[in-house]
PDB file of N, CA and C in Angstrom:
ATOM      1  N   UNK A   1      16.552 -82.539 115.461  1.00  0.00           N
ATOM      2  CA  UNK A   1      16.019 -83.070 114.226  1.00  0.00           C
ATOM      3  C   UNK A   1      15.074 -84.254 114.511  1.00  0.00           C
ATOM      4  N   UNK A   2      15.502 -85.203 115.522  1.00  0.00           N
ATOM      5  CA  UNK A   2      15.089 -86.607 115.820  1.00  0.00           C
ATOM      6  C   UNK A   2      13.291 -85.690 116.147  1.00  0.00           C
ATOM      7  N   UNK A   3      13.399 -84.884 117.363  1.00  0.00           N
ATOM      8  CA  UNK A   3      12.096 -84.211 117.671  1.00  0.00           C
ATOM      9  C   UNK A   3      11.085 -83.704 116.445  1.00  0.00           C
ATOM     10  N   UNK A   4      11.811 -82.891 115.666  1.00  0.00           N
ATOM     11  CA  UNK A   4      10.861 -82.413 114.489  1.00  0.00           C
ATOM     12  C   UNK A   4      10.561 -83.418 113.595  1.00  0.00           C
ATOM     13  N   UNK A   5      11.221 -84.781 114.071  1.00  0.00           N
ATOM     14  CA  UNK A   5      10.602 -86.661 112.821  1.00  0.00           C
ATOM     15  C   UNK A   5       9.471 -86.390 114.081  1.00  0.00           C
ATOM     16  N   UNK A   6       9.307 -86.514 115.016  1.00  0.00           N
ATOM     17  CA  UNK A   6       8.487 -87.332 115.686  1.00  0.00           C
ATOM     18  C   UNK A   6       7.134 -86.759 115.575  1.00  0.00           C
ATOM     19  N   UNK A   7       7.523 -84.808 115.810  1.00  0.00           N
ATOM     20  CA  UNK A   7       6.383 -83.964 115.476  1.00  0.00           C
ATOM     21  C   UNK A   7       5.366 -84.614 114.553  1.00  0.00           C
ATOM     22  N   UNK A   8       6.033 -84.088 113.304  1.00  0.00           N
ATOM     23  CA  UNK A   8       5.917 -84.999 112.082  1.00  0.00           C
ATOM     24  C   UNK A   8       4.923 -85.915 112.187  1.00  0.00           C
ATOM     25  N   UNK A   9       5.372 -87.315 112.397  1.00  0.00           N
ATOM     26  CA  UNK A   9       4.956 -88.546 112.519  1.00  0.00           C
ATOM     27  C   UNK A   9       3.584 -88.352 113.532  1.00  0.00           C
ATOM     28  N   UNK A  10       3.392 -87.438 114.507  1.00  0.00           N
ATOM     29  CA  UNK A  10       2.400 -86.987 115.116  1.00  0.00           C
ATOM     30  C   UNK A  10       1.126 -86.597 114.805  1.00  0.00           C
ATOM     31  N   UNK A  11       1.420 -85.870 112.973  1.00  0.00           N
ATOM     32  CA  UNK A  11       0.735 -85.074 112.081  1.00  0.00           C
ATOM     33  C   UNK A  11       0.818 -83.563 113.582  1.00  0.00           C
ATOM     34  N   UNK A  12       2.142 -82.899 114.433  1.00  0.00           N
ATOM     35  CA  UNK A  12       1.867 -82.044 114.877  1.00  0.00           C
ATOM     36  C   UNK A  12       2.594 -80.869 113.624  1.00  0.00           C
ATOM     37  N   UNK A  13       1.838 -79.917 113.464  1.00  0.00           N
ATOM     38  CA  UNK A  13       3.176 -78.961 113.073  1.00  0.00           C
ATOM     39  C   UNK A  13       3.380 -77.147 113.156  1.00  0.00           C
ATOM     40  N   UNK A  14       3.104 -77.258 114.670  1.00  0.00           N
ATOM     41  CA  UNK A  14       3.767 -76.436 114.958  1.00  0.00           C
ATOM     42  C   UNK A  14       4.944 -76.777 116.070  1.00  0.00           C
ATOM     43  N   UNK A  15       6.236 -76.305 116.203  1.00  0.00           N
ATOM     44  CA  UNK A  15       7.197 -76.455 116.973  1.00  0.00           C
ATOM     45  C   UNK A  15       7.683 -74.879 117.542  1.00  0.00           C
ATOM     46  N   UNK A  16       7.533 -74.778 118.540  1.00  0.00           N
ATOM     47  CA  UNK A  16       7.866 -73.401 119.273  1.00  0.00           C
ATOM     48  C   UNK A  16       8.686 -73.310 120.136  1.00  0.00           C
ATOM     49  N   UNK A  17      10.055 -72.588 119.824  1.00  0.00           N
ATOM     50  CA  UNK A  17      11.466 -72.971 120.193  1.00  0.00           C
ATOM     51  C   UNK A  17      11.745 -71.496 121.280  1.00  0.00           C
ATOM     52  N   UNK A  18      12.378 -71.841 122.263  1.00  0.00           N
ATOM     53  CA  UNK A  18      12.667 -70.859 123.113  1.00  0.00           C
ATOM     54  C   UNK A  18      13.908 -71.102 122.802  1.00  0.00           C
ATOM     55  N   UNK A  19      14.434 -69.893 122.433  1.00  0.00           N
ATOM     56  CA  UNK A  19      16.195 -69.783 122.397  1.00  0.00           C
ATOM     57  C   UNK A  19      16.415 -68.274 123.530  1.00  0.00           C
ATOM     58  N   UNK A  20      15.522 -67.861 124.186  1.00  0.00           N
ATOM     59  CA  UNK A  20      16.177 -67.072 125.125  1.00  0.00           C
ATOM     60  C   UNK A  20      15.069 -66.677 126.361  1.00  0.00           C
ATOM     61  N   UNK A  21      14.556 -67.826 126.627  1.00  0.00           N
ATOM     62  CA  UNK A  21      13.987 -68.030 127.887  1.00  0.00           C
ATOM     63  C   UNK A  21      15.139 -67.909 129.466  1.00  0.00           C
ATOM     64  N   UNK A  22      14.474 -67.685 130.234  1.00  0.00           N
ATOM     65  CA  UNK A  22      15.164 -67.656 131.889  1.00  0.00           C
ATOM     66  C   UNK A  22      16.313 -66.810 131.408  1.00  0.00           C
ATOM     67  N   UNK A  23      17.256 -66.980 132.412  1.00  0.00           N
ATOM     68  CA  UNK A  23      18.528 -66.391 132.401  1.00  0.00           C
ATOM     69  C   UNK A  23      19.773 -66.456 130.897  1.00  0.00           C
ATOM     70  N   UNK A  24      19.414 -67.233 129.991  1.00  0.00           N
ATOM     71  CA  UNK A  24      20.180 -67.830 129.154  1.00  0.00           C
ATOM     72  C   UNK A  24      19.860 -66.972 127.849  1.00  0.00           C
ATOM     73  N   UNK A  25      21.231 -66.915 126.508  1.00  0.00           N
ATOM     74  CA  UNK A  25      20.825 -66.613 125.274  1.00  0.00           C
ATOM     75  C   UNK A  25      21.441 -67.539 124.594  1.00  0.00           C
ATOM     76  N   UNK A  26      20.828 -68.327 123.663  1.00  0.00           N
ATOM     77  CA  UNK A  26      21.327 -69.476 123.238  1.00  0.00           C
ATOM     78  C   UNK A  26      21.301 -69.702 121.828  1.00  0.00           C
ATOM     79  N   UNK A  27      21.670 -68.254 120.702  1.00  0.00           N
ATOM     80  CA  UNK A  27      21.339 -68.029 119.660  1.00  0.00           C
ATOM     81  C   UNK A  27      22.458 -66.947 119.067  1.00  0.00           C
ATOM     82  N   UNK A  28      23.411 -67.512 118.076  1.00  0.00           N
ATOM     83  CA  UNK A  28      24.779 -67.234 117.839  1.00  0.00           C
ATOM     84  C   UNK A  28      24.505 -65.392 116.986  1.00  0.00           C
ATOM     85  N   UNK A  29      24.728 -64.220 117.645  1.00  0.00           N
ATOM     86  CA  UNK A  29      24.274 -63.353 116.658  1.00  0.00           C
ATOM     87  C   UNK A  29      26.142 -62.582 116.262  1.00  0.00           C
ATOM     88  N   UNK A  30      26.481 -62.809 115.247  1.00  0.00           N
ATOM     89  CA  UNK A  30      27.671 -62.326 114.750  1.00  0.00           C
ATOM     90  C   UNK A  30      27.981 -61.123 115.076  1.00  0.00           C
ATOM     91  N   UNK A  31      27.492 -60.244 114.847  1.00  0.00           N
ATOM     92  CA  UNK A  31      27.670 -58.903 115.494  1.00  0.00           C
ATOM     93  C   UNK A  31      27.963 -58.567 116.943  1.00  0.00           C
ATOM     94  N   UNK A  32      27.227 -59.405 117.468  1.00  0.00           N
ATOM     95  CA  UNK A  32      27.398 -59.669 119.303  1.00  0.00           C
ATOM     96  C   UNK A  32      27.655 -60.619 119.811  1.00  0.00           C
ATOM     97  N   UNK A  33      29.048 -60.807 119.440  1.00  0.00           N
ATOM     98  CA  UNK A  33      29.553 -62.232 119.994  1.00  0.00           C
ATOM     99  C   UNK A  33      29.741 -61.967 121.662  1.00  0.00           C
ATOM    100  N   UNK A  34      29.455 -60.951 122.317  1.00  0.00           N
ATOM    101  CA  UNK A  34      29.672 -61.350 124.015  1.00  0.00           C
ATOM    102  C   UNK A  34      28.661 -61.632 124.241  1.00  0.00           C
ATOM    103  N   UNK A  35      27.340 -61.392 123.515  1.00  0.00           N
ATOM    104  CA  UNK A  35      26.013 -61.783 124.271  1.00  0.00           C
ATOM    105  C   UNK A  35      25.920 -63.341 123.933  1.00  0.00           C
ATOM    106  N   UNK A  36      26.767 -63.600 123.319  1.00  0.00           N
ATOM    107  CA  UNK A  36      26.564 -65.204 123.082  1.00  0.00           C
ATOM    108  C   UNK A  36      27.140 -65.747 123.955  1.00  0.00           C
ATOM    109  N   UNK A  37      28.595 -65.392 124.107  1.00  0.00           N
ATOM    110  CA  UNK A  37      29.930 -66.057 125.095  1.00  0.00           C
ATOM    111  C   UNK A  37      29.064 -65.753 126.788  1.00  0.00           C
ATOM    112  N   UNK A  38      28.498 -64.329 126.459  1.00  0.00           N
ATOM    113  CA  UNK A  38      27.614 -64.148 128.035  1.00  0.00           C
ATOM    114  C   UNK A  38      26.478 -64.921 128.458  1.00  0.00           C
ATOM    115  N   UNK A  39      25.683 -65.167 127.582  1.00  0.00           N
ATOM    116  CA  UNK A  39      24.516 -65.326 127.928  1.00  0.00           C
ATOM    117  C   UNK A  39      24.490 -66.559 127.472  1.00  0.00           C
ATOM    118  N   UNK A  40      25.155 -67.597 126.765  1.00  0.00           N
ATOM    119  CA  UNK A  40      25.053 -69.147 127.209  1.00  0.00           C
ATOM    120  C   UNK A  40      26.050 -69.903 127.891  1.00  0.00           C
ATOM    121  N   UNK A  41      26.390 -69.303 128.929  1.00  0.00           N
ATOM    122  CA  UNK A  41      27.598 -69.748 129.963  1.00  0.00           C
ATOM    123  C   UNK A  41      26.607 -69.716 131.365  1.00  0.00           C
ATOM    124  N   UNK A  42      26.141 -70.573 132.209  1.00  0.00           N
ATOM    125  CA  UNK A  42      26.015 -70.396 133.367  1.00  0.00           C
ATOM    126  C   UNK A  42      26.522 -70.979 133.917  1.00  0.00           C
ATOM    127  N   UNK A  43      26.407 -70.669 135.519  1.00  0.00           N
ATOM    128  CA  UNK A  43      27.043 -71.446 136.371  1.00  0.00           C
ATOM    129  C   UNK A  43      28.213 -70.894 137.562  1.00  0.00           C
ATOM    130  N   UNK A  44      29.050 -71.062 138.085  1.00  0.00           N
ATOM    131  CA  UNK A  44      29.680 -71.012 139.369  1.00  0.00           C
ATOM    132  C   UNK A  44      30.564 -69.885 138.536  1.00  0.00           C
ATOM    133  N   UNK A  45      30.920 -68.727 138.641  1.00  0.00           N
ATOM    134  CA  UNK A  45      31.938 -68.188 138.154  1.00  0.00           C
ATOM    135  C   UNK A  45      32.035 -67.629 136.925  1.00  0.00           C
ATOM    136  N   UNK A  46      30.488 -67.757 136.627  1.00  0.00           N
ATOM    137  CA  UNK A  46      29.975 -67.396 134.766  1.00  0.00           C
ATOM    138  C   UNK A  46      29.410 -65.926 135.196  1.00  0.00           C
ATOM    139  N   UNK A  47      28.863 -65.038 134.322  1.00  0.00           N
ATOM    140  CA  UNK A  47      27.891 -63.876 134.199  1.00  0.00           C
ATOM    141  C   UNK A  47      26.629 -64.064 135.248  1.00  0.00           C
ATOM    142  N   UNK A  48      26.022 -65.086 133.962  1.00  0.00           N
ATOM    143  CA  UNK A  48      25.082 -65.873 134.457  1.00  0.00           C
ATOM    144  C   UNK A  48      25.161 -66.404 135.797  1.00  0.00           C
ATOM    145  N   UNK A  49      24.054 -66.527 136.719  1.00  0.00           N
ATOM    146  CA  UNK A  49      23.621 -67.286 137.623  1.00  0.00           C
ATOM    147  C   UNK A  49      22.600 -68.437 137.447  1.00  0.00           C
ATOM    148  N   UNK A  50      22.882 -69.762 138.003  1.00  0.00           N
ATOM    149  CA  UNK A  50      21.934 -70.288 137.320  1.00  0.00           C
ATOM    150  C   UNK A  50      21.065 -70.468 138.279  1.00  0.00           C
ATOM    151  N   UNK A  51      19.537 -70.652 137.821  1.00  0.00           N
ATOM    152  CA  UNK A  51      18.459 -70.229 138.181  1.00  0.00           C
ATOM    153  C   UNK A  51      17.049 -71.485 138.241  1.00  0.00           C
ATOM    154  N   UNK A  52      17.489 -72.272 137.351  1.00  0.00           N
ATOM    155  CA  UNK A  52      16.879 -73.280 136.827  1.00  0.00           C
ATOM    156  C   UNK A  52      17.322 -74.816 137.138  1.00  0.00           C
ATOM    157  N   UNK A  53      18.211 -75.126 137.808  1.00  0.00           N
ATOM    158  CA  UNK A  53      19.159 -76.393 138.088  1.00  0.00           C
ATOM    159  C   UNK A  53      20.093 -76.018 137.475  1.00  0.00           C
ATOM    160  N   UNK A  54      21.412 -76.829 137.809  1.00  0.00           N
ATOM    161  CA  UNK A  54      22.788 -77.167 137.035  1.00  0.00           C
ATOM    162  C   UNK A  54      23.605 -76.028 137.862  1.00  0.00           C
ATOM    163  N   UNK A  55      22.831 -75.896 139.078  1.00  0.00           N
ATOM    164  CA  UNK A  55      23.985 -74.986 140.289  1.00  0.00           C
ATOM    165  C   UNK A  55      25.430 -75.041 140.404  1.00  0.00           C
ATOM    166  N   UNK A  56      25.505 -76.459 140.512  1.00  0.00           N
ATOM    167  CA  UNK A  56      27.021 -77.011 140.752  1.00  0.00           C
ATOM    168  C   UNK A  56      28.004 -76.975 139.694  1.00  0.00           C
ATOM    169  N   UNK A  57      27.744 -77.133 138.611  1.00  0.00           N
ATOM    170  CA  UNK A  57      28.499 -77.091 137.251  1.00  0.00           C
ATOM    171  C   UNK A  57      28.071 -75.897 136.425  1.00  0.00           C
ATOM    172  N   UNK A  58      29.189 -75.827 135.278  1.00  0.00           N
ATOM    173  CA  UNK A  58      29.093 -74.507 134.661  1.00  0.00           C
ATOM    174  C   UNK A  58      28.113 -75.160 133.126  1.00  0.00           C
ATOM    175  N   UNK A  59      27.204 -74.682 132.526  1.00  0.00           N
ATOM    176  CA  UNK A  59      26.295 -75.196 131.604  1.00  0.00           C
ATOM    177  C   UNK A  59      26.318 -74.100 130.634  1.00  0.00           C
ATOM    178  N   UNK A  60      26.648 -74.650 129.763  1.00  0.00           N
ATOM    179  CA  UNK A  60      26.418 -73.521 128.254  1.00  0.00           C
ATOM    180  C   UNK A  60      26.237 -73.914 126.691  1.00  0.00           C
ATOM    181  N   UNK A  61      25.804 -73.309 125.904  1.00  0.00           N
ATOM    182  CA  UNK A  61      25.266 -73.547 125.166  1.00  0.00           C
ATOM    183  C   UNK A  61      24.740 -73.350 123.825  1.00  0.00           C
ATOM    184  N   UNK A  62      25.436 -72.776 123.312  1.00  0.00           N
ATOM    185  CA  UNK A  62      24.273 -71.665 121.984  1.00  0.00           C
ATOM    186  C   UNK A  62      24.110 -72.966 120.849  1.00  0.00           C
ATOM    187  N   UNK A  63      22.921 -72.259 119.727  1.00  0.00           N
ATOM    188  CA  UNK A  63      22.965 -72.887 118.218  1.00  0.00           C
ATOM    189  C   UNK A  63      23.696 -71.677 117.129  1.00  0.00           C
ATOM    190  N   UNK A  64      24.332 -72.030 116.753  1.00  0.00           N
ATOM    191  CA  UNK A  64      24.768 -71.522 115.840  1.00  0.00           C
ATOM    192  C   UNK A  64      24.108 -71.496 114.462  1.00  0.00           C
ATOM    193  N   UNK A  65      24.337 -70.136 113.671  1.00  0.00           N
ATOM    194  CA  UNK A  65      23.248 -69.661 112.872  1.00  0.00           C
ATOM    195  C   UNK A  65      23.100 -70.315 111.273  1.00  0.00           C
ATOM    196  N   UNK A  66      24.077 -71.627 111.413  1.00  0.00           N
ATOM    197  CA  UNK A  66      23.888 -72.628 110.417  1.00  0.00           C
ATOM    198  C   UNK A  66      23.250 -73.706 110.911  1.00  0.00           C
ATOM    199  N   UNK A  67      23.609 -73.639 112.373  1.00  0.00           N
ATOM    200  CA  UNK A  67      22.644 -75.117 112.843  1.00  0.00           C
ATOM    201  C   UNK A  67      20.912 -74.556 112.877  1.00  0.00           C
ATOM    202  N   UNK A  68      20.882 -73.479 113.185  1.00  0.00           N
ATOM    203  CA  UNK A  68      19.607 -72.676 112.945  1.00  0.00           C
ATOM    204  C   UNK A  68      18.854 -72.983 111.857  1.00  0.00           C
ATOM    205  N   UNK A  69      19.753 -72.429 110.571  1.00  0.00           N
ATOM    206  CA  UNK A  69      19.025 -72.127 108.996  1.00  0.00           C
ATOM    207  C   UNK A  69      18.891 -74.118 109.079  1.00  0.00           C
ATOM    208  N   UNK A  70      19.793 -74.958 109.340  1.00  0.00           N
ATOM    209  CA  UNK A  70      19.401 -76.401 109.115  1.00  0.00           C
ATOM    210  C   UNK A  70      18.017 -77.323 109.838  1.00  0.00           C
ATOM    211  N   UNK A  71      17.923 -76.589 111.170  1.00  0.00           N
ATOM    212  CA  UNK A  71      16.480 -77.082 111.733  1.00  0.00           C
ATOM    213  C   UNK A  71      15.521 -76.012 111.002  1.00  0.00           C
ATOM    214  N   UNK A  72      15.670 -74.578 111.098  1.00  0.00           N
ATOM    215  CA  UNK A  72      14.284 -74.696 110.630  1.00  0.00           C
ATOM    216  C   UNK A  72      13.913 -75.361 108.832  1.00  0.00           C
ATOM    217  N   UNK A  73      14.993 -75.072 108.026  1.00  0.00           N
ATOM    218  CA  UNK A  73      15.017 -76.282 106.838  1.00  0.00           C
ATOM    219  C   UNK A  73      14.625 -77.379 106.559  1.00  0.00           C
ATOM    220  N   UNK A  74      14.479 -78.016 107.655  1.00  0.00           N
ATOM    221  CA  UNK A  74      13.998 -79.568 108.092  1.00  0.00           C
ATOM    222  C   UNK A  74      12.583 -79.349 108.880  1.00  0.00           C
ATOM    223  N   UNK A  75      12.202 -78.763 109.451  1.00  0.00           N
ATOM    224  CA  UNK A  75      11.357 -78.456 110.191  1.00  0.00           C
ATOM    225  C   UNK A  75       9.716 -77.989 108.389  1.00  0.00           C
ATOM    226  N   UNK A  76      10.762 -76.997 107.896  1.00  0.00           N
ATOM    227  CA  UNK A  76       9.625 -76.841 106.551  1.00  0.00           C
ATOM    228  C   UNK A  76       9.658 -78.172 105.709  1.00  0.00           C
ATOM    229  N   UNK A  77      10.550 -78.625 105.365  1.00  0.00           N
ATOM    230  CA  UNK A  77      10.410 -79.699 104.636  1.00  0.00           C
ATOM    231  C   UNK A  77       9.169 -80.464 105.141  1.00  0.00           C
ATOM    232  N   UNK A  78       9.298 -80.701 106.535  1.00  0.00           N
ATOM    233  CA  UNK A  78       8.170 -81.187 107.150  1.00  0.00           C
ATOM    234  C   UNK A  78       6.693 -80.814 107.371  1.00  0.00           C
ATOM    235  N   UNK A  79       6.685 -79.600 106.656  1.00  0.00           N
ATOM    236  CA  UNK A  79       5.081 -78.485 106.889  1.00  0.00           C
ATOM    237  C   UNK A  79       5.200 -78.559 108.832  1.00  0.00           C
ATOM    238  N   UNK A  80       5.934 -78.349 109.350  1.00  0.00           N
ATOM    239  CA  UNK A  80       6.098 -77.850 110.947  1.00  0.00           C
ATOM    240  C   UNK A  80       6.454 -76.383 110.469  1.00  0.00           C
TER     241      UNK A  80
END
């Protein structure tokens, strides 16, 4: 949210969000809850391999599809 004030305040507004770049899926889809539990878990002993840093530790992650509908909500409020 703090990012899409600053956009904002930039006069930028476009914001272009990778939720399933590299090895990772980081975007809660109800129907397929293993591709979520799979694909935002990396690390030593995960699905995932990680590929990008964070070798040593296990890193994971998703947004969930209310935290979703709330950034991009905020994001229009803002004409981003």
């Amino acid at each position: 949210m703090r990012l899409l004030d600053i956009l904002a305040w930039g006069r930028m507004n476009v914001f272009q969000w990778h939720l399933t770049d590299d090895e990772g899926w980081r975007l809660e889809i109800k129907a397929y809850p293993e591709l979520t539990v799979g694909g935002a878990r990396r690390g030593p002993g995960c699905q995932q391999v990680p590929q990008l840093g964070f070798a040593a530790e296990v890193y994971e992650g998703a947004y969930s599809q209310d935290e979703v509908r709330e950034i991009v909500a905020h994001a229009t409020s803002l004409n981003i």
